[in-house]
Protein backbone atom coordinates (compact mmCIF):
# COMPACT_ATOMS: atom_id res chain seq x y z
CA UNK A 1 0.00 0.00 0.00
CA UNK A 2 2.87 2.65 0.84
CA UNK A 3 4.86 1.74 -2.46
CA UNK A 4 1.78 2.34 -4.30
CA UNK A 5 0.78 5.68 -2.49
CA UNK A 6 4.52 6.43 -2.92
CA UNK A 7 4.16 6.03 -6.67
CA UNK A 8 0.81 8.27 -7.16
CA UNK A 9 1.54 11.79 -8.47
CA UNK A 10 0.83 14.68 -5.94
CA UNK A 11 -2.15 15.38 -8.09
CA UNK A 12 -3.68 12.22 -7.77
CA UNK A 13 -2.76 11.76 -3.90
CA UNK A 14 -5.09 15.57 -3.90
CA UNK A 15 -7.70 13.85 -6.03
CA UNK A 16 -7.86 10.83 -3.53
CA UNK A 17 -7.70 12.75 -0.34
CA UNK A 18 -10.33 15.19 -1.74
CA UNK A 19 -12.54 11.83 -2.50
CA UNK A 20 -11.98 10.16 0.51
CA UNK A 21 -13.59 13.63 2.70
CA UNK A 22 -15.96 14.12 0.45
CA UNK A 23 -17.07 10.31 0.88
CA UNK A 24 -16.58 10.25 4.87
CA UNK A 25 -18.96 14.04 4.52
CA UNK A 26 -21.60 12.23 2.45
CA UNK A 27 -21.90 9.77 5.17
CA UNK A 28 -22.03 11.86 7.81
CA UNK A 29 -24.68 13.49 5.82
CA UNK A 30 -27.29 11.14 5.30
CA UNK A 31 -26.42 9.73 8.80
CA UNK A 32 -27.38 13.38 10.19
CA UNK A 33 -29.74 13.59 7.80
CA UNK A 34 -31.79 10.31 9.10
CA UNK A 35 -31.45 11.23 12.53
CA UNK A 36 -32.79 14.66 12.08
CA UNK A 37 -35.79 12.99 10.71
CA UNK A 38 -35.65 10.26 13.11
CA UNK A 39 -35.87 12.87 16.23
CA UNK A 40 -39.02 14.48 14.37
CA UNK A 41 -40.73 11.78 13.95
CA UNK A 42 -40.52 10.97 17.23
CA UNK A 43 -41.59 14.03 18.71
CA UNK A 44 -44.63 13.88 16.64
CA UNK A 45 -44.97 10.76 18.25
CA UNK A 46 -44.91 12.39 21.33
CA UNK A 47 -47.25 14.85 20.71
CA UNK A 48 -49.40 12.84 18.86
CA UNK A 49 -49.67 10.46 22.43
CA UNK A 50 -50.30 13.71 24.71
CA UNK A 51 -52.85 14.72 22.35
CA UNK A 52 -54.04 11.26 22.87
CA UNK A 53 -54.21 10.62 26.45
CA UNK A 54 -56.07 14.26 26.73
CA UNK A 55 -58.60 13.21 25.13
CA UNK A 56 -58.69 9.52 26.75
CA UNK A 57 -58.05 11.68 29.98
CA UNK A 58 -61.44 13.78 29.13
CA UNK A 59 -63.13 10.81 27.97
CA UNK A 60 -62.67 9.51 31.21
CA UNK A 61 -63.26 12.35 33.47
CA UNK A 62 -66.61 12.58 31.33
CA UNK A 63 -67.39 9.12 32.07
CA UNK A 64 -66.67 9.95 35.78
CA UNK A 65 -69.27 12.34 35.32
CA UNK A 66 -72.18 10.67 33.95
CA UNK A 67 -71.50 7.76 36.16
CA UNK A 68 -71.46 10.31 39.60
CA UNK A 69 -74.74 12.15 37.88
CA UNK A 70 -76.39 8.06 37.96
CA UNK A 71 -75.80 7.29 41.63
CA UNK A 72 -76.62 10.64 42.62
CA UNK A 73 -80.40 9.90 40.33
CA UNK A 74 -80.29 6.51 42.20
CA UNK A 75 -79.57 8.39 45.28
CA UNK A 76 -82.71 10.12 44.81
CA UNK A 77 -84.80 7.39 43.21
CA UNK A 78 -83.85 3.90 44.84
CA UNK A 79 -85.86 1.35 43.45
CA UNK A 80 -85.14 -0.47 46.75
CA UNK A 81 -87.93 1.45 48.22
CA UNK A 82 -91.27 -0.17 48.57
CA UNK A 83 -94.18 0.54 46.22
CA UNK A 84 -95.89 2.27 49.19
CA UNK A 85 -92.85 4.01 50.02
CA UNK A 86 -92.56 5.54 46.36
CA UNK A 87 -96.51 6.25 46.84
CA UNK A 88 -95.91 8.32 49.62
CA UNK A 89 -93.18 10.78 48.42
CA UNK A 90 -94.72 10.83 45.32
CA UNK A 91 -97.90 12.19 47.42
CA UNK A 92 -95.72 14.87 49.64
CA UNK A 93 -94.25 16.23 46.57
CA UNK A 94 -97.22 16.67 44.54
CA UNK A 95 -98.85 18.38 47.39
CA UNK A 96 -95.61 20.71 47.74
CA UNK A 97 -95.63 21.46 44.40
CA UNK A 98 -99.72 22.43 44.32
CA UNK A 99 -98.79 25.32 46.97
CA UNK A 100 -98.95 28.69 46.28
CA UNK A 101 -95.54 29.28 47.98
CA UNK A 102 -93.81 25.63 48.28
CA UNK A 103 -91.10 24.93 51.13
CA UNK A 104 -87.84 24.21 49.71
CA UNK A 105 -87.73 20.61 48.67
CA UNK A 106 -87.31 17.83 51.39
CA UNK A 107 -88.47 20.76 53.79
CA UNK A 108 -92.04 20.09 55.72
CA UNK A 109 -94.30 23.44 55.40
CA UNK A 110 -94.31 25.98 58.73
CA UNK A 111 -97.24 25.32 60.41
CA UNK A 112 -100.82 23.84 59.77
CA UNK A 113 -101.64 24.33 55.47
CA UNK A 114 -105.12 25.72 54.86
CA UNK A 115 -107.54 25.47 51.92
CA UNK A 116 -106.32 28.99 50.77
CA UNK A 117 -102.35 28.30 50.59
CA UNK A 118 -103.05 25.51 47.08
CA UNK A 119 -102.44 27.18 43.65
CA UNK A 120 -103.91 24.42 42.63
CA UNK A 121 -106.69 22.38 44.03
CA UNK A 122 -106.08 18.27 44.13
CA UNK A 123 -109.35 16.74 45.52
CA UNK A 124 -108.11 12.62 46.36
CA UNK A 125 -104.94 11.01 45.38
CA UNK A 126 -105.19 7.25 44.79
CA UNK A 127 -102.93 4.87 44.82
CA UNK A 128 -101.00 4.53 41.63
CA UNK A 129 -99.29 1.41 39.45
CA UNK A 130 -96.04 0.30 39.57
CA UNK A 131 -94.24 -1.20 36.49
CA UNK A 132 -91.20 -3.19 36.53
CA UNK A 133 -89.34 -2.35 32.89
CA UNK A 134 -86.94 -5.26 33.81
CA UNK A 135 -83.88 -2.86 32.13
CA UNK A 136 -82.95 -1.37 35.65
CA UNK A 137 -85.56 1.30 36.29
CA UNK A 138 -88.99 1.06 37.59
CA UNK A 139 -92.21 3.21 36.52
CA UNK A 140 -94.76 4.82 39.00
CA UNK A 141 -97.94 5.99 37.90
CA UNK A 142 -100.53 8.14 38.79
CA UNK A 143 -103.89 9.87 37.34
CA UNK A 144 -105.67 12.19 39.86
CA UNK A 145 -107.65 15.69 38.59
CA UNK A 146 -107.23 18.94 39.92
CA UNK A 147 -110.09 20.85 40.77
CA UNK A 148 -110.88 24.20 38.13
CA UNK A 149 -107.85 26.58 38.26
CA UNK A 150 -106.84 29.48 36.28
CA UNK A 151 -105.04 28.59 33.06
CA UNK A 152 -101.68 30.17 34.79
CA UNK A 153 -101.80 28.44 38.16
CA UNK A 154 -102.01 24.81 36.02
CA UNK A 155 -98.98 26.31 33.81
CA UNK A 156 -97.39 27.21 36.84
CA UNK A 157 -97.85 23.42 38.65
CA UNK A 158 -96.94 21.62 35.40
CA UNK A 159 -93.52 23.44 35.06
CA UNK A 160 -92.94 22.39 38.70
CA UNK A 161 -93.74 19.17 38.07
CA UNK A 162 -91.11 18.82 34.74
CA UNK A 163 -88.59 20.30 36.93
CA UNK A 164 -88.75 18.15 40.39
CA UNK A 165 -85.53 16.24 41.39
CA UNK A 166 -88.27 13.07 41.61
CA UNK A 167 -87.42 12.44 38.18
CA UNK A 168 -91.42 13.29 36.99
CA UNK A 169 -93.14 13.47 33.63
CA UNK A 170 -96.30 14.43 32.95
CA UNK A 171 -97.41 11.14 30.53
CA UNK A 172 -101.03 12.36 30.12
CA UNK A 173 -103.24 15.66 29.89
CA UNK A 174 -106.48 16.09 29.79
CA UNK A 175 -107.98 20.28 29.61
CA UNK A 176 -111.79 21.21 29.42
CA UNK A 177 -113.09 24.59 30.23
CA UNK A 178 -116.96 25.60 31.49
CA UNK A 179 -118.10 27.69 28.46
CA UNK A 180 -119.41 30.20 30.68
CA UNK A 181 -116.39 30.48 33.19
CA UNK A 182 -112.54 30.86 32.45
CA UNK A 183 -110.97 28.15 35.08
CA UNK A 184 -109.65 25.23 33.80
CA UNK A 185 -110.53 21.09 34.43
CA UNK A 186 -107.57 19.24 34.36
CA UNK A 187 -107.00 15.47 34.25
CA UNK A 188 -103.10 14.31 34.55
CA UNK A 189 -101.24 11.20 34.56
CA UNK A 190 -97.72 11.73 36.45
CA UNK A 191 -94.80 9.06 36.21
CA UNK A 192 -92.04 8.93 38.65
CA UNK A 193 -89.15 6.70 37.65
CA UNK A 194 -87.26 4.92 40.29
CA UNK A 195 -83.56 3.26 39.73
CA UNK A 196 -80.79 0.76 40.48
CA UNK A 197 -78.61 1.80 42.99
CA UNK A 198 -75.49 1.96 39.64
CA UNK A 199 -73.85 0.01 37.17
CA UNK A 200 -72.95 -3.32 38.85
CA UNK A 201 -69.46 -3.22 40.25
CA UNK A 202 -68.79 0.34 39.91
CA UNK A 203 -67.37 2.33 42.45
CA UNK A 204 -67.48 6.14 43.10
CA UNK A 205 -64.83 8.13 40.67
CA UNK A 206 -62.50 10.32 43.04
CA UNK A 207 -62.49 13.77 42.87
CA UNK A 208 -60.21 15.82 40.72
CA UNK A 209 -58.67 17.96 43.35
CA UNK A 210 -57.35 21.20 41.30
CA UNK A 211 -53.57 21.59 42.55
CA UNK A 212 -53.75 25.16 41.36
CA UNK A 213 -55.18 27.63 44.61
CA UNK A 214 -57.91 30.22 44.27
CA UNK A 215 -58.22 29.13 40.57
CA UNK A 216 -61.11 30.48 39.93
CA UNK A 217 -60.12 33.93 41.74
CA UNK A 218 -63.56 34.26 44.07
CA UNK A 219 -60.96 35.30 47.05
CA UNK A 220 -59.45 38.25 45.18
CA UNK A 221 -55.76 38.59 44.00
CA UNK A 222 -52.89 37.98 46.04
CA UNK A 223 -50.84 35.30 47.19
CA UNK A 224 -50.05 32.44 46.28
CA UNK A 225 -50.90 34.40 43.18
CA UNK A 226 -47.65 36.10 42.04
CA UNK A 227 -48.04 38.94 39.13
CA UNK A 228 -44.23 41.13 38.98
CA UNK A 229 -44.45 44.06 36.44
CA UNK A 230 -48.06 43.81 36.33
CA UNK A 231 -51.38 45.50 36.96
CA UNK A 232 -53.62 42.98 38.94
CA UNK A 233 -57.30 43.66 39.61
CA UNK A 234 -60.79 41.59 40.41
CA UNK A 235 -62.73 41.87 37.73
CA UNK A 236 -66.08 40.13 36.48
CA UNK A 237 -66.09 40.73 33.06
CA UNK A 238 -64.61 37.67 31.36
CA UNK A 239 -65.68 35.52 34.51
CA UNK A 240 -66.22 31.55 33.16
CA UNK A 241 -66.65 30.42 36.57
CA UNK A 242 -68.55 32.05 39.62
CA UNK A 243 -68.35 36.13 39.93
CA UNK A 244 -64.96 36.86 39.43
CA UNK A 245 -61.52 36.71 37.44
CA UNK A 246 -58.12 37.91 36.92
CA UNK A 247 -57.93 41.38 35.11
CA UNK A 248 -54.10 42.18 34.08
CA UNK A 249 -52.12 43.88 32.04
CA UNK A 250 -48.02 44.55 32.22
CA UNK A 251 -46.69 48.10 33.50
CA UNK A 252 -42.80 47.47 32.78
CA UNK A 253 -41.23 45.99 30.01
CA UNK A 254 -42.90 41.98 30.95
CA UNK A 255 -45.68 41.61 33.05
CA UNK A 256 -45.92 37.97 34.53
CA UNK A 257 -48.40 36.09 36.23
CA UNK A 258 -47.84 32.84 38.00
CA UNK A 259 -48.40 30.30 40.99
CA UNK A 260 -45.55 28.37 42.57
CA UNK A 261 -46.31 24.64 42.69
CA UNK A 262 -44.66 21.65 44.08
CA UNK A 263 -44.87 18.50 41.74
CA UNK A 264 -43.84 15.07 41.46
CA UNK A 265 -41.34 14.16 38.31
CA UNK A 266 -42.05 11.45 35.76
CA UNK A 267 -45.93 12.23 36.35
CA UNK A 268 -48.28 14.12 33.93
CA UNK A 269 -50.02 16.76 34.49
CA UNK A 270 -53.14 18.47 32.88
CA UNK A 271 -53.47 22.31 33.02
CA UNK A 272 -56.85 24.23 31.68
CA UNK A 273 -56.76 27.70 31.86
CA UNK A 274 -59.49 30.01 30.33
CA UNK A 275 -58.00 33.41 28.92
CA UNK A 276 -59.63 36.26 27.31
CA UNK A 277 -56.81 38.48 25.69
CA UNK A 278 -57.12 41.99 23.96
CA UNK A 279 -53.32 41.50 23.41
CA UNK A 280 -50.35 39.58 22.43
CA UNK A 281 -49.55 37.11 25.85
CA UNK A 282 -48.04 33.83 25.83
CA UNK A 283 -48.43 30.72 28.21
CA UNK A 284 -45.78 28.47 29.59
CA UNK A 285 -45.05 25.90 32.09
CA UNK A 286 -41.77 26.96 33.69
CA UNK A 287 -38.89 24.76 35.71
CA UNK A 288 -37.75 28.06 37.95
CA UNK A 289 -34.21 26.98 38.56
CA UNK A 290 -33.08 28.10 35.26
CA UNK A 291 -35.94 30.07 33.95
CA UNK A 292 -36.38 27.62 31.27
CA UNK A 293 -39.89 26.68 29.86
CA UNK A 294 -39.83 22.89 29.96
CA UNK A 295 -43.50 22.88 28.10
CA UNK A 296 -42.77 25.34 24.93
CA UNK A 297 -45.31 28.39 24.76
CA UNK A 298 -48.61 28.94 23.55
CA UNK A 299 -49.21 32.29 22.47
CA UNK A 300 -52.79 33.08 23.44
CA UNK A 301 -55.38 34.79 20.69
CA UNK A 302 -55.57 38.24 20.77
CA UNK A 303 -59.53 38.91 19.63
CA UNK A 304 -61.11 39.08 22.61
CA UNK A 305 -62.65 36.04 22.67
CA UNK A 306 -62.36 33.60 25.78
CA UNK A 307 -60.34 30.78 24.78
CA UNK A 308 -60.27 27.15 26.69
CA UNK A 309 -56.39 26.34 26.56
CA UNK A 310 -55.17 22.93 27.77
CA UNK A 311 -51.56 21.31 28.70
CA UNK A 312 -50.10 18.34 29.33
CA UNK A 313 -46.67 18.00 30.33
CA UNK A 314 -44.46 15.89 32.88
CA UNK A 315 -41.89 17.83 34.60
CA UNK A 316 -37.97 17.06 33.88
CA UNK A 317 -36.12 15.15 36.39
CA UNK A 318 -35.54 11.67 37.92
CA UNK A 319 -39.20 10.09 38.70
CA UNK A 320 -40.35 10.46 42.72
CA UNK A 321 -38.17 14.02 42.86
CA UNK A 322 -40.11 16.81 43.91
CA UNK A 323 -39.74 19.81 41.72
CA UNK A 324 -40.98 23.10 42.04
CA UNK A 325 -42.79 24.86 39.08
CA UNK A 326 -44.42 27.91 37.56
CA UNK A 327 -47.78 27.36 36.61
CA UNK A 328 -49.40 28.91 35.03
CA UNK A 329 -46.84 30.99 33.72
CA UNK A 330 -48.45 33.88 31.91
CA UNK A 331 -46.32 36.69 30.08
CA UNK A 332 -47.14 40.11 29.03
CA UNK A 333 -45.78 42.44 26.93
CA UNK A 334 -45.32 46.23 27.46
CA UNK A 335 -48.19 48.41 25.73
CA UNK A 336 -51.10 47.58 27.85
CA UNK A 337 -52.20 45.14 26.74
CA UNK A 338 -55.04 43.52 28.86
CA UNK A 339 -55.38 39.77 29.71
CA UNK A 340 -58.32 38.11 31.75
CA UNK A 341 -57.56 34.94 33.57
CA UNK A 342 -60.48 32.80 35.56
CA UNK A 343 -61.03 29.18 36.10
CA UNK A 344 -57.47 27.76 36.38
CA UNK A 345 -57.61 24.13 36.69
CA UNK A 346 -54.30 21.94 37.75
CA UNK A 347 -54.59 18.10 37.74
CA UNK A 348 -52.61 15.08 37.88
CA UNK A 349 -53.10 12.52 35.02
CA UNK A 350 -53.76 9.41 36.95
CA UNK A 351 -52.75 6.47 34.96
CA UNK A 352 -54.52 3.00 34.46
């Protein structure tokens, strides 16, 4: 090999050095090249799987919530109850709801009822019928008439009776009027339906505790609530949730708004903020030791419109450290811009 380098021309040993880089560069090209495209594929992946297990995670937590909204109907309605049982508050209620003034519900009226304090009239209640549908619910029927009203008072006892917590329809209606007067006859056929206690097996869902205090900003603004080189006020007029939100906008040259939050690394966690913005802000998670945002940005919509903005993200570090972090992290811009902030939600991402 050295006797024939030896014998190449220093042209040709140029030529062959100049082939041989160019060779090892192509390589190292398309070896860069692949991994560049290797690393974004995979963080598609990634964000293709948080956008995924938000929406499993909100498929769940609705599931949660239709499942809570059943026991507390079977609560109400237990079909454990006896058929004289379901007679009998199907009786008080009617009669509450035929008062001029009815007591709050599950409340007994104050003092002895007379003749005067009905709306409406109901002259006998019989006993009704009970049907079994043999799908996990059971049927209770009545038919009684009321005695002649005025068209509103009969309005007035029907909406009542749509809108009881017995679960009550009215299945049947039946109106006639004296020509000569302007009260009403009124037939009806009522139906209460009574309940399993749940799906079999199921348990209650836990509560999603919000990690995030004074989220919804009912107590006013101040700690833990932390808002440097801003303007911080109450305000109601963006307000998603109860009376109140957070009205800011920045007075130096960054306004930022945050809450200080110990967390658990190597788990996820969901943040929902709702932001109204009549200027340019963005939204961060942020690991405070360096000032770094581990979770990107998401520059928030300046139109004025209240905006529902959700992230997921897992904070950096060995799993079982504590770590503490900003969020929300909310930053402003000079120019005065204003930014409303109300129902801040912060929840851990419990796994299967």
């Amino acid at each position: 090999m050295s006797s024939y380098w030896a014998g190449l021309s220093p042209r040709e040993k140029l030529l062959f050095v100049l082939t041989g880089v160019a060779a090892v560069g192509g390589i190292a090209l398309l070896i860069s090249t692949q991994a560049v495209r290797r690393i974004d594929d995979l963080n598609a992946r990634i964000d293709g799987l948080e956008q995924e297990l938000i929406n499993l995670t909100e498929q769940d937590r609705k599931t949660a919530s239709v499942e809570k909204a059943f026991r507390d109907v079977a609560t109400e309605h237990s079909s454990r109850w006896t058929e004289q049982e379901i007679h009998d508050r199907l009786r008080e209620e009617i009669y509450r709801l035929a008062l001029a003034n009815p007591p709050p519900e599950g409340e007994k009226p104050a003092g002895e009822i007379a003749h005067s304090d009905y709306m409406v009239q109901i002259p006998t209640l019989r006993e009704g019928v009970l049907h079994d549908s043999g799908e996990g619910y059971r049927e209770y029927r009545i038919s009684f008439r009321l005695s002649p009203a005025p068209p509103a008072n009969l309005l007035t006892f029907l909406s009542r009776i749509q809108a009881s917590r017995q679960s009550l329809r009215v299945d049947g209606l039946e109106l006639s009027r004296d020509p000569a007067g302007t009260d009403v006859n009124a037939s009806l056929e009522i139906v209460r339906t009574v309940v399993d206690s749940g799906p079999e097996g199921a348990s209650a869902p836990p509560e999603l505790v919000s990690l995030v205090t004074n989220g919804g900003f009912e107590h006013g603004v101040g700690e833990p609530w932390l808002t440097p080189g801003c303007k911080a006020e109450s305000s109601g007029l963006f307000a998603t949730e109860g009376e109140a939100c957070l009205a800011v906008s920045a007075e130096g040259e960054i306004g930022q708004v945050f809450q200080q939050v110990t967390l658990q690394c190597g788990e996820f966690y969901r943040l929902e903020v709702d932001i109204t913005a009549r200027g340019d802000a963005k939204l961060s998670v942020v690991y405070p030791k360096d000032g770094a945002a581990f979770h990107g940005g998401q520059d928030v919509v300046p139109d004025g419109t209240t905006n529902r903005i959700q992230v997921l993200f897992s904070p950096p570090g060995a799993a079982g450290e504590s770590r503490a972090v900003l969020v929300p992290h909310l930053t402003l811009p000079a120019g005065g811009a204003q930014v409303f902030v109300d129902n801040v939600r912060l929840t851990q991402v419990k796994g299967e």
